[in-house]
C-alpha atoms as a PDB file:
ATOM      1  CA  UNK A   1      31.569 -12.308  25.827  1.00  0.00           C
ATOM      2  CA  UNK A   2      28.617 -14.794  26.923  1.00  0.00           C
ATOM      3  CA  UNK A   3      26.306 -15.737  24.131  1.00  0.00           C
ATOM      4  CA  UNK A   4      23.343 -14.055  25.300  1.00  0.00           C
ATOM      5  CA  UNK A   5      25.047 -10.702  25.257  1.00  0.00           C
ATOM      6  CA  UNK A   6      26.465 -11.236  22.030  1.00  0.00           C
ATOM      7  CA  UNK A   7      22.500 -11.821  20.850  1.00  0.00           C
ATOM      8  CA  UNK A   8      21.416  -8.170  22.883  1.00  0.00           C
ATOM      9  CA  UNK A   9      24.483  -6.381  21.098  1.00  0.00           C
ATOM     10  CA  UNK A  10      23.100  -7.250  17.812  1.00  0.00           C
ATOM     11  CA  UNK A  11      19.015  -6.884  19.012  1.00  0.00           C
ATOM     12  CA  UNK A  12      19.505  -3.122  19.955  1.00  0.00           C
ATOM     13  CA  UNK A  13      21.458  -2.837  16.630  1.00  0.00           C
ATOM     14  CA  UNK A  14      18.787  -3.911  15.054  1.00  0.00           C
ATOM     15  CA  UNK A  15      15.783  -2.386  17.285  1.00  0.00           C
ATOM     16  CA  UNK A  16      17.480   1.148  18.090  1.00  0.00           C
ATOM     17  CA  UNK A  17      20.246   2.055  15.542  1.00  0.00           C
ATOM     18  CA  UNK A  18      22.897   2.766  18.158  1.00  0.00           C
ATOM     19  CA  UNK A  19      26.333   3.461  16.628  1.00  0.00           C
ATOM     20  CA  UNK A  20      28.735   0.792  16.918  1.00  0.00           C
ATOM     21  CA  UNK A  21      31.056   2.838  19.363  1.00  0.00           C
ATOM     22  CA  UNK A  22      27.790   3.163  21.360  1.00  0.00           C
ATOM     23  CA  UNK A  23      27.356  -0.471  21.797  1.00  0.00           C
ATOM     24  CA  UNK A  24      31.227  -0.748  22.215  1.00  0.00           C
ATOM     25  CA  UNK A  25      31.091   1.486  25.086  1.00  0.00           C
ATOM     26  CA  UNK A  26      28.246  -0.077  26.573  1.00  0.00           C
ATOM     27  CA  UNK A  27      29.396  -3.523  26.394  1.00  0.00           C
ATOM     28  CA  UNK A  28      32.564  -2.440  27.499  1.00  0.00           C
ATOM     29  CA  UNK A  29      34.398  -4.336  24.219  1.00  0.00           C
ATOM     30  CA  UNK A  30      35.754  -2.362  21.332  1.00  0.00           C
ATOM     31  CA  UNK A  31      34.583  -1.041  18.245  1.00  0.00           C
ATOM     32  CA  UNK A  32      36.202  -3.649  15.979  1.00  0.00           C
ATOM     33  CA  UNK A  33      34.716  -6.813  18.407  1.00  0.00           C
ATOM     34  CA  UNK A  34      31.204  -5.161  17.640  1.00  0.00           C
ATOM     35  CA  UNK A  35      31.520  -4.951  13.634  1.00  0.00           C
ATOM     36  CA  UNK A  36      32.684  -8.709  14.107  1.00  0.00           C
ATOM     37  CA  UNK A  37      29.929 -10.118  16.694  1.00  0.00           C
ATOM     38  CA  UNK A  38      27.079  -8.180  14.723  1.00  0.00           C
ATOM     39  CA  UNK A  39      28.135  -9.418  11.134  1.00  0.00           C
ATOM     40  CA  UNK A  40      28.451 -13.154  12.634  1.00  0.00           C
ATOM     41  CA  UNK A  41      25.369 -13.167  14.656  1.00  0.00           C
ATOM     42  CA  UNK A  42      23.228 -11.973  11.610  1.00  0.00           C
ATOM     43  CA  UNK A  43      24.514 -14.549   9.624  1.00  0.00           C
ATOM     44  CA  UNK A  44      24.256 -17.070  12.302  1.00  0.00           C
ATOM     45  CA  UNK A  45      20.760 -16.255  12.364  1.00  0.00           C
ATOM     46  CA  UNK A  46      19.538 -15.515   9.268  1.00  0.00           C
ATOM     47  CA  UNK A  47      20.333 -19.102   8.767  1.00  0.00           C
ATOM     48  CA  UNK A  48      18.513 -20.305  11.122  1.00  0.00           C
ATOM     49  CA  UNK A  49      15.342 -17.965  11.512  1.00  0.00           C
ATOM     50  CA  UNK A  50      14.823 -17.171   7.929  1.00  0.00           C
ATOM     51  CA  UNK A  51      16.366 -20.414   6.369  1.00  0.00           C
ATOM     52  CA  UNK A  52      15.180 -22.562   8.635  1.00  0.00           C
ATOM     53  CA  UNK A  53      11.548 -21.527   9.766  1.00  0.00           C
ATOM     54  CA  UNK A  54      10.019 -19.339   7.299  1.00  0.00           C
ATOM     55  CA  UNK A  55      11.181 -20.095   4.032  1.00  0.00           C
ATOM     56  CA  UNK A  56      10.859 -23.686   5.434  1.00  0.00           C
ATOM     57  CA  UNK A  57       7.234 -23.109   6.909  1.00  0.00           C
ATOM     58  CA  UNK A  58       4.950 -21.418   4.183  1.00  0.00           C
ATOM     59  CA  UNK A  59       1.465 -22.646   5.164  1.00  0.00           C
ATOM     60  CA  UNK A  60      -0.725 -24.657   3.179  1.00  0.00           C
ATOM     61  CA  UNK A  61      -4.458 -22.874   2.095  1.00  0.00           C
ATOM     62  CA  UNK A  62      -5.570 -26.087   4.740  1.00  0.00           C
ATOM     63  CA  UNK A  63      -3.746 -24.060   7.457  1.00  0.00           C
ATOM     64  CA  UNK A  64      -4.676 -20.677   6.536  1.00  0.00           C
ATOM     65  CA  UNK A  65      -8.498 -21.653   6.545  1.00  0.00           C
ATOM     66  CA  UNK A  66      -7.978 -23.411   9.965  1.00  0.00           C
ATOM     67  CA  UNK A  67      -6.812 -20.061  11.246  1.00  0.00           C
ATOM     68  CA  UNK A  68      -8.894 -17.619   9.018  1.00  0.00           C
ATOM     69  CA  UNK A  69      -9.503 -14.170  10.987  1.00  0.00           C
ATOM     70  CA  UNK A  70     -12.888 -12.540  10.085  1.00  0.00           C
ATOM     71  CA  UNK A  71     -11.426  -9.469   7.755  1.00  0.00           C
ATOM     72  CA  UNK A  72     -10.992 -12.285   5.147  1.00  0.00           C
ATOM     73  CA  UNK A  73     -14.386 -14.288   6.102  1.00  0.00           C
ATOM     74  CA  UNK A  74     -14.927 -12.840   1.915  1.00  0.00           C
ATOM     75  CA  UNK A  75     -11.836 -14.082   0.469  1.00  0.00           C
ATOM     76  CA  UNK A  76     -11.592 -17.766   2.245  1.00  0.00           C
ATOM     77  CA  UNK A  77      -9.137 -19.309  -0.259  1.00  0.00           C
ATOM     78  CA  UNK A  78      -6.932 -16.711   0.457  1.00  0.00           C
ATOM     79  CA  UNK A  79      -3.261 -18.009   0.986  1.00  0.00           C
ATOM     80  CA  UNK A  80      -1.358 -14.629   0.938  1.00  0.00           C
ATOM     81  CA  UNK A  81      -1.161 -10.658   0.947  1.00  0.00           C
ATOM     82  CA  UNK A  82       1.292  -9.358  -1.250  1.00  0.00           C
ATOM     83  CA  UNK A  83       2.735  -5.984  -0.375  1.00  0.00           C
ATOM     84  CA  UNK A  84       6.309  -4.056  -1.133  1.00  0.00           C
ATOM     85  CA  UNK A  85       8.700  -2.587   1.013  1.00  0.00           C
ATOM     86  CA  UNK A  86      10.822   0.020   0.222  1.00  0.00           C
ATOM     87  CA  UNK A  87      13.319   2.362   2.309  1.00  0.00           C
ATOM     88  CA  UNK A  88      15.903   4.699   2.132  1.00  0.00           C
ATOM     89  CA  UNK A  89      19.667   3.466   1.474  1.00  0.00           C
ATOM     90  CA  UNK A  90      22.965   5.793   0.641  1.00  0.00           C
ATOM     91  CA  UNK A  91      23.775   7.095  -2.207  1.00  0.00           C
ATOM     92  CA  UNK A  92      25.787   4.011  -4.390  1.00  0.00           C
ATOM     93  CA  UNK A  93      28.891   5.262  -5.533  1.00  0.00           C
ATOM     94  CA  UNK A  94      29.094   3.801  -9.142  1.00  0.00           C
ATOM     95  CA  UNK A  95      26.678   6.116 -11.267  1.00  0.00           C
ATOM     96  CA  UNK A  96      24.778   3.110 -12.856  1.00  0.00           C
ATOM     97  CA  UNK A  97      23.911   1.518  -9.199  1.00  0.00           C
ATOM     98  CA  UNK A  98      22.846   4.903  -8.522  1.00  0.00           C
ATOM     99  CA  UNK A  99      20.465   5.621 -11.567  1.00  0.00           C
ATOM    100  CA  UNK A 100      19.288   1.696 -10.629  1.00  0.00           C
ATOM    101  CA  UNK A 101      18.602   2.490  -7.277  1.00  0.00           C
ATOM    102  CA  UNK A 102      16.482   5.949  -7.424  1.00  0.00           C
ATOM    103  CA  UNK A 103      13.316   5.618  -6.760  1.00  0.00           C
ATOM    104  CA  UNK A 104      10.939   7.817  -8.618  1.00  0.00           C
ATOM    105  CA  UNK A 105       7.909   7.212  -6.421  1.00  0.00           C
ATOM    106  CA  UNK A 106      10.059   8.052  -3.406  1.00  0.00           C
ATOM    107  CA  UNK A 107      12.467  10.688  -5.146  1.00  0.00           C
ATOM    108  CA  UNK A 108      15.062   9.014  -3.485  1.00  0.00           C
ATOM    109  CA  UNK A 109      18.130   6.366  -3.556  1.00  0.00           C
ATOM    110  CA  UNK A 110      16.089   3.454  -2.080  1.00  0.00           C
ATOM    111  CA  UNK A 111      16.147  -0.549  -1.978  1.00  0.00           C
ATOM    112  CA  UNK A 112      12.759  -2.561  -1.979  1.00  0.00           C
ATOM    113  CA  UNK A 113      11.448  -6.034  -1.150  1.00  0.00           C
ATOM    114  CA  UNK A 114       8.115  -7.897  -1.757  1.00  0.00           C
ATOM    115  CA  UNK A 115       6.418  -9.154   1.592  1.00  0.00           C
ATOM    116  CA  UNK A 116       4.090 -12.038   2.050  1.00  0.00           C
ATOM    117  CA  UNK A 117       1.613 -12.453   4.657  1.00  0.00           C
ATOM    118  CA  UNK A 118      -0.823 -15.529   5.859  1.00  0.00           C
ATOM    119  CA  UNK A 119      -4.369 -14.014   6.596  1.00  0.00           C
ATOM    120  CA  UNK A 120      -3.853 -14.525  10.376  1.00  0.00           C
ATOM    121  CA  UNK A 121      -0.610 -12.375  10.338  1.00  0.00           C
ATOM    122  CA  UNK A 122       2.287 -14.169   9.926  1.00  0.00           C
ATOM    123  CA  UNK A 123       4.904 -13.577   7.272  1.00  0.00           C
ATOM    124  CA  UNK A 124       5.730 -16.080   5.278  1.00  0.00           C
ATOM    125  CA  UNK A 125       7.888 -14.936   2.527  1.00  0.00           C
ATOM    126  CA  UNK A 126      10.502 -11.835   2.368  1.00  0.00           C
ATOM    127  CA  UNK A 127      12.504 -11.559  -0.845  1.00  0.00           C
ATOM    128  CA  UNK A 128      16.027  -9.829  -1.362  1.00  0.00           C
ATOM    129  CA  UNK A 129      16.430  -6.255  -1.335  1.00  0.00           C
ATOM    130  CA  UNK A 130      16.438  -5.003  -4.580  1.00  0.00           C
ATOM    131  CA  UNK A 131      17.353  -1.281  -6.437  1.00  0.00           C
ATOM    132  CA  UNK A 132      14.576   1.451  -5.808  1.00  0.00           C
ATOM    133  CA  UNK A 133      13.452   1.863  -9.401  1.00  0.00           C
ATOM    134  CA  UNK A 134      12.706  -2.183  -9.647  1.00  0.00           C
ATOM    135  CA  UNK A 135       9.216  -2.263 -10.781  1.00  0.00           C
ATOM    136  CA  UNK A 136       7.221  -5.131  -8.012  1.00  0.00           C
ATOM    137  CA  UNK A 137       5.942  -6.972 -10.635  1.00  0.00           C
ATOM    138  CA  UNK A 138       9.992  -7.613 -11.554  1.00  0.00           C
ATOM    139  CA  UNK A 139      10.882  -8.751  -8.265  1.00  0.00           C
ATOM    140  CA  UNK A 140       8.135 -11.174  -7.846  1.00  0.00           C
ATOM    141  CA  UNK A 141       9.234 -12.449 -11.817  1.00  0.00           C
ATOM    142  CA  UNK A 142      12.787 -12.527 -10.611  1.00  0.00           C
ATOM    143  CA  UNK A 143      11.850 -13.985  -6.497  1.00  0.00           C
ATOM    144  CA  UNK A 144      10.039 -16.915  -8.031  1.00  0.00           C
ATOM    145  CA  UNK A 145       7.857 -16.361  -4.869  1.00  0.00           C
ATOM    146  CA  UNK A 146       4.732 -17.374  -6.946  1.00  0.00           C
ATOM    147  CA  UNK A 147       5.718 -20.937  -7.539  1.00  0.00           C
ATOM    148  CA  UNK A 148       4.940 -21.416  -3.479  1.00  0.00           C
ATOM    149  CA  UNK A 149       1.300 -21.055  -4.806  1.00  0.00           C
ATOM    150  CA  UNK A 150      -0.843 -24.198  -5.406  1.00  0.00           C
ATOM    151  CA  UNK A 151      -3.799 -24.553  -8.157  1.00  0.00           C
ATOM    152  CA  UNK A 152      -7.102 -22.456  -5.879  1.00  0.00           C
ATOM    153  CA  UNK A 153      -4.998 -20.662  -3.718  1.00  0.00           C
ATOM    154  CA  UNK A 154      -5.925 -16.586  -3.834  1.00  0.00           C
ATOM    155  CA  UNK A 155      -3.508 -14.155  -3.471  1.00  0.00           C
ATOM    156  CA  UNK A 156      -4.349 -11.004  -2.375  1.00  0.00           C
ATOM    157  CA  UNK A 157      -2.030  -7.442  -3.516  1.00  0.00           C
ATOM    158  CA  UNK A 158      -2.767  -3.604  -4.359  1.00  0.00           C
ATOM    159  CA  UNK A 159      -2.664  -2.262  -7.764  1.00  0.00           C
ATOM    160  CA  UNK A 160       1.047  -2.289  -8.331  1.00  0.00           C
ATOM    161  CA  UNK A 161       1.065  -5.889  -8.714  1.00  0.00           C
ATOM    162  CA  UNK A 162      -0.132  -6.990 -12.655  1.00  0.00           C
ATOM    163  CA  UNK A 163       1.168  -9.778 -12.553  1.00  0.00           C
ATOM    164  CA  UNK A 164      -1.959 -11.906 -13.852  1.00  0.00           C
ATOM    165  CA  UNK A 165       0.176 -13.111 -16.974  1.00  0.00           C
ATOM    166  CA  UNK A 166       3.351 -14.879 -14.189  1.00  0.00           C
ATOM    167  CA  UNK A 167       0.437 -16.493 -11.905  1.00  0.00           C
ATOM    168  CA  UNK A 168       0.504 -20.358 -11.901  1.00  0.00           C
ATOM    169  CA  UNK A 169      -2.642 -22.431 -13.093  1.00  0.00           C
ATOM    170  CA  UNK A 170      -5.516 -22.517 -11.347  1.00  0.00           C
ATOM    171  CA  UNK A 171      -4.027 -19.507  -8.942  1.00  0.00           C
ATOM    172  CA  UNK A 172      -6.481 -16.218  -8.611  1.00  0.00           C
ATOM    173  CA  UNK A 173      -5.652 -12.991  -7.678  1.00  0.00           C
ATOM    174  CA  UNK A 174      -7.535 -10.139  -6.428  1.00  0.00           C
ATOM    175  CA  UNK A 175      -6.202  -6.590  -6.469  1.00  0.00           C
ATOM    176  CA  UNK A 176      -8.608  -3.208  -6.387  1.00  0.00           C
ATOM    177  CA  UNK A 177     -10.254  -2.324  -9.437  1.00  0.00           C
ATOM    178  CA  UNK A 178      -8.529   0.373 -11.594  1.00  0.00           C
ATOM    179  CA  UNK A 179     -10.906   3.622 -11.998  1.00  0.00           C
ATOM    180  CA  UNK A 180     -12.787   3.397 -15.784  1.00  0.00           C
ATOM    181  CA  UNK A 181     -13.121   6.169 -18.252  1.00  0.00           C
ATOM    182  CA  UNK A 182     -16.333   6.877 -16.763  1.00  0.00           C
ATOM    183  CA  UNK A 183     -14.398   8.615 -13.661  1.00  0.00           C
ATOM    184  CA  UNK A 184     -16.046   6.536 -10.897  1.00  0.00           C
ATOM    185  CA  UNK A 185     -16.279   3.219  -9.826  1.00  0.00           C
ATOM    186  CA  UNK A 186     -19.363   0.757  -9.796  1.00  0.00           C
ATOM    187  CA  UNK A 187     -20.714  -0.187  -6.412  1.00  0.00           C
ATOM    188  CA  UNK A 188     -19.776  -3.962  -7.161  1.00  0.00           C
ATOM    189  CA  UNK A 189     -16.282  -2.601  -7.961  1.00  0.00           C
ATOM    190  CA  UNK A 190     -16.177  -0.122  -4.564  1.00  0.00           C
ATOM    191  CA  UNK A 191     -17.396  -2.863  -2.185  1.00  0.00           C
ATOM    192  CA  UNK A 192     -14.571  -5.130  -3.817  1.00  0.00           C
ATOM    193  CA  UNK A 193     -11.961  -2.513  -3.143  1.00  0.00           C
ATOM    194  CA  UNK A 194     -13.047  -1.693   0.582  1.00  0.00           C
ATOM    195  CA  UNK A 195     -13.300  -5.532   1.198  1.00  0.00           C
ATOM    196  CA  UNK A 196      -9.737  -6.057  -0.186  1.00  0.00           C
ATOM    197  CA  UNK A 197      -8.590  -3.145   1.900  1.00  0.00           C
ATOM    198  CA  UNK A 198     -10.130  -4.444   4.941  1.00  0.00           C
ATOM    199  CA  UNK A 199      -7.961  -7.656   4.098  1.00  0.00           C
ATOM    200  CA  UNK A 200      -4.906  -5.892   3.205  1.00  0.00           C
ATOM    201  CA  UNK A 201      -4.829  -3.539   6.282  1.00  0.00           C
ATOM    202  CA  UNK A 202      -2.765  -5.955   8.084  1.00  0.00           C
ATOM    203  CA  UNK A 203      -0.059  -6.753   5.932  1.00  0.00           C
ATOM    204  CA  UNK A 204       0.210  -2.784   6.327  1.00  0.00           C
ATOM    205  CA  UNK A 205       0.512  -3.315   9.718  1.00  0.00           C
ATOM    206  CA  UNK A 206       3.205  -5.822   9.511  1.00  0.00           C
ATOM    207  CA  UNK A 207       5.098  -4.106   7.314  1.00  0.00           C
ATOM    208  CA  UNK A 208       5.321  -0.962   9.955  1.00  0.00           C
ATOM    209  CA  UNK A 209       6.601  -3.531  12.396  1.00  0.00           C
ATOM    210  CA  UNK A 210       9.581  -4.026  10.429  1.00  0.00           C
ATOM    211  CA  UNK A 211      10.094  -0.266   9.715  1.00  0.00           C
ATOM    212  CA  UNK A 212      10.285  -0.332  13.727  1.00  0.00           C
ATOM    213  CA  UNK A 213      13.855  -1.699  13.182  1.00  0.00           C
ATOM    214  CA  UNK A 214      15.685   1.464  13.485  1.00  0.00           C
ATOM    215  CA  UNK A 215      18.301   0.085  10.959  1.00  0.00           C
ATOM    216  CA  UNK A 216      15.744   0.160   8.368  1.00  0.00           C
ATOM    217  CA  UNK A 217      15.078   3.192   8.088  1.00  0.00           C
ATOM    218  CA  UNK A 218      18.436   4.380   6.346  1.00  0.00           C
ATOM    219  CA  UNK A 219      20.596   1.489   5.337  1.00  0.00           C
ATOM    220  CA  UNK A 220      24.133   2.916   5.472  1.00  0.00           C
ATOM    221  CA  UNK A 221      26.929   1.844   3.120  1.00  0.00           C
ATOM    222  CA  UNK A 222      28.751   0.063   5.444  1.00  0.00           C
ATOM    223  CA  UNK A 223      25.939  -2.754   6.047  1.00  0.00           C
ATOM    224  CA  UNK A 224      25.194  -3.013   1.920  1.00  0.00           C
ATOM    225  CA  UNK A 225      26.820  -6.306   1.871  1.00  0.00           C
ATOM    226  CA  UNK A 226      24.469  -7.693   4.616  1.00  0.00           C
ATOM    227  CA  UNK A 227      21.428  -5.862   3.708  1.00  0.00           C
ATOM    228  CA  UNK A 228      19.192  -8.026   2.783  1.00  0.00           C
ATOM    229  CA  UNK A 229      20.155 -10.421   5.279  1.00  0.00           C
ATOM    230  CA  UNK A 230      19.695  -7.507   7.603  1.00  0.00           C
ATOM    231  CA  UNK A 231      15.936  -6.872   6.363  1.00  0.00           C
ATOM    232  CA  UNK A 232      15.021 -10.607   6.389  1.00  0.00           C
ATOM    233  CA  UNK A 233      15.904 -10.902   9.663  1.00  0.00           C
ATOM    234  CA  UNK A 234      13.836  -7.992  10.843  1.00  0.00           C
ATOM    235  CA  UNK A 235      11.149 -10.266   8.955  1.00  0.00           C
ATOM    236  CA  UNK A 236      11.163 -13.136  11.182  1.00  0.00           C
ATOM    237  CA  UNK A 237      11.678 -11.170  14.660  1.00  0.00           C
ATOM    238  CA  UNK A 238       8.822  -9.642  14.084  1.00  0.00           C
ATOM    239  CA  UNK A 239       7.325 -13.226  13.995  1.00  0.00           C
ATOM    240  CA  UNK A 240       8.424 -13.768  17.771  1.00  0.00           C
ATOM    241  CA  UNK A 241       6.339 -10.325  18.807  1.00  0.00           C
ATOM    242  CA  UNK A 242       2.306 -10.382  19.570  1.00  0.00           C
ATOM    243  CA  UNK A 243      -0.045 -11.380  17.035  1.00  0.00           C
ATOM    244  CA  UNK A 244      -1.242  -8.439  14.699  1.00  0.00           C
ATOM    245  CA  UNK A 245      -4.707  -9.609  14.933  1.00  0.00           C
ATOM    246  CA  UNK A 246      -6.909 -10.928  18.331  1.00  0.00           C
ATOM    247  CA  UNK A 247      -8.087 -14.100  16.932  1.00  0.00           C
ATOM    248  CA  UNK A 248      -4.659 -16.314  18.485  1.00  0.00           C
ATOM    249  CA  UNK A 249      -3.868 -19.042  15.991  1.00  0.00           C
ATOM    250  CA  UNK A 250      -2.139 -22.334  16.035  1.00  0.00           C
ATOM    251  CA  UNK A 251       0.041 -21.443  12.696  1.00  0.00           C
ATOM    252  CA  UNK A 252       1.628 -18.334  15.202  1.00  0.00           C
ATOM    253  CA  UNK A 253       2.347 -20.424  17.935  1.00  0.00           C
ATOM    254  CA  UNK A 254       3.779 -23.144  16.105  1.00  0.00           C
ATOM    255  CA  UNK A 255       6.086 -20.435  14.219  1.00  0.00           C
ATOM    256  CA  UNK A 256       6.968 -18.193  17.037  1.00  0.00           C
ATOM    257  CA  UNK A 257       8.047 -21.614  18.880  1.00  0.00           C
ATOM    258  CA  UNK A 258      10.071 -22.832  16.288  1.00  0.00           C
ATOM    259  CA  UNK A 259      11.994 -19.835  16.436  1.00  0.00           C
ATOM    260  CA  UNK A 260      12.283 -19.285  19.880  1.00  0.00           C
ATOM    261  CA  UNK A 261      13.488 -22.980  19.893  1.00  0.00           C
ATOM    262  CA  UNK A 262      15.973 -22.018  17.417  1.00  0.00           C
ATOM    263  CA  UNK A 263      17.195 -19.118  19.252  1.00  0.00           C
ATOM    264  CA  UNK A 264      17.750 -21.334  22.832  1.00  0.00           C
ATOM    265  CA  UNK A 265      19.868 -23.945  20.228  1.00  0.00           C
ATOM    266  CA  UNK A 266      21.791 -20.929  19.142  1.00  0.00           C
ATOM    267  CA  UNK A 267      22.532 -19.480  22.905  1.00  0.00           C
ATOM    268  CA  UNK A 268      23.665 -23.303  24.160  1.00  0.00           C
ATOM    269  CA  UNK A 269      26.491 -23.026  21.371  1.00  0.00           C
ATOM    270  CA  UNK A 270      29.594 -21.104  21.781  1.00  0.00           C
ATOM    271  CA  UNK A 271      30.101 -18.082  18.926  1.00  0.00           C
ATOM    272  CA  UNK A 272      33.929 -17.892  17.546  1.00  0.00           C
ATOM    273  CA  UNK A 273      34.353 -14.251  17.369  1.00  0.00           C
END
């Protein structure tokens, strides 16, 4: 098969879902030659998108400023939104993955992954898929994604994340205020939640883009071993789509042609299936 329908076999895998006979049919190739063109592709690029452009391109709190949208005109050190992930996987067949992976919040057998996101948009981080009933402030311990963070950089999360005691010197963090005993909140402490909202919308946003990938939304069995790979890669494709927010920034550009540079490398070499 040419390169560039190897890529669109694995692209509607990952977009639509379609079962592998599906795709076979369509691409008039067996079943087999599918299993083997998707698992090498992902790797292939995994390496190269998440590897090689985001993990490699977390911005500076210089670059974020230079590209700061006007939700965050309040919070103008901010570096990064911090937000979990979390969907639906089958049921593990050992009965301590499957007490691991329950998820009480979604009363369900479930994986989950902590997001980061520059204020214009763009993710930056995407940690491994971990067992439903991992707590976030475990996998940010365990992702080491806080030692990215640089003395005055803000970080910006919702209440699930206490994780004032892991956070590097110098490093603040803003997340809404808890509700006292006195059963309401202040109005300094309401205008800090709605302006910490209006912030934190997007990273909302961006993670819905990745539930878009169809393969996301139930992670069967058979893909466990590539899972996270799977998820990370959804990550940086939805890099290459059109900016979540109006204001266009140089930090997009510059990542979405990186990776679209990456991609044209990858399609000029031959894939050994």
């Amino acid at each position: 098969m040419k390169p560039e329908d190897q890529l669109l076999i694995v692209l509607v895998k990952l977009k639509l879902n379609l079962r592998d006979i599906d795709l076979a049919h369509r691409f008039c190739v067996s079943r087999p030659t599918v299993l083997n063109i998707f698992h090498t592709l992902v790797h292939a690029l995994h390496k190269m998108l998440s590897d090689g452009v985001v993990n490699e391109s977390f911005p500076s709190q210089l670059k974020c400023k230079g590209s700061l949208p006007k939700s965050f005109e309040d919070f103008s050190s901010a570096r990064a939104s911090m937000d979990a992930i979390e969907t639906t996987q089958d049921i593990p067949t050992h009965m301590d993955n499957q007490a691991m992976a329950y998820s009480m919040y979604k009363s369900r057998h479930t994986v989950k992954a902590v997001i980061c996101m520059a204020p214009n948009g763009a993710l930056t981080f995407c940690s491994m898929l971990y067992p439903g009933s991992t707590s976030d402030v475990a996998i940010v311990r365990h992702s080491q994604v806080l030692r990215k963070f640089e003395a005055g950089d803000l970080i910006l999360a919702d209440k699930g994340f206490t994780i004032h005691d892991q956070l590097p010197q110098g490093v603040c963090f803003n997340i809404p205020a808890f509700l006292s005993t006195r059963g309401q909140f202040t109005k300094q402490e309401a205008a800090l939640c709605y302006k910490i909202a209006k912030a934190r919308i997007h990273a909302e946003r961006a993670n819905e883009r990745i539930k878009n990938y169809k393969i996301l939304r139930h992670i069967p069995s058979t893909y466990r071993p590539i899972s996270t790979k799977i998820f990370q890669l959804c990550s940086c494709l939805v890099n290459l789509q059109a900016p979540l927010l109006k204001e266009i920034t140089y930090f997009k550009f510059a990542l979405v042609c990186d990776s679209m540079f990456l991609l044209q490398e990858c399609l000029a070499i031959p894939f050994f299936i």
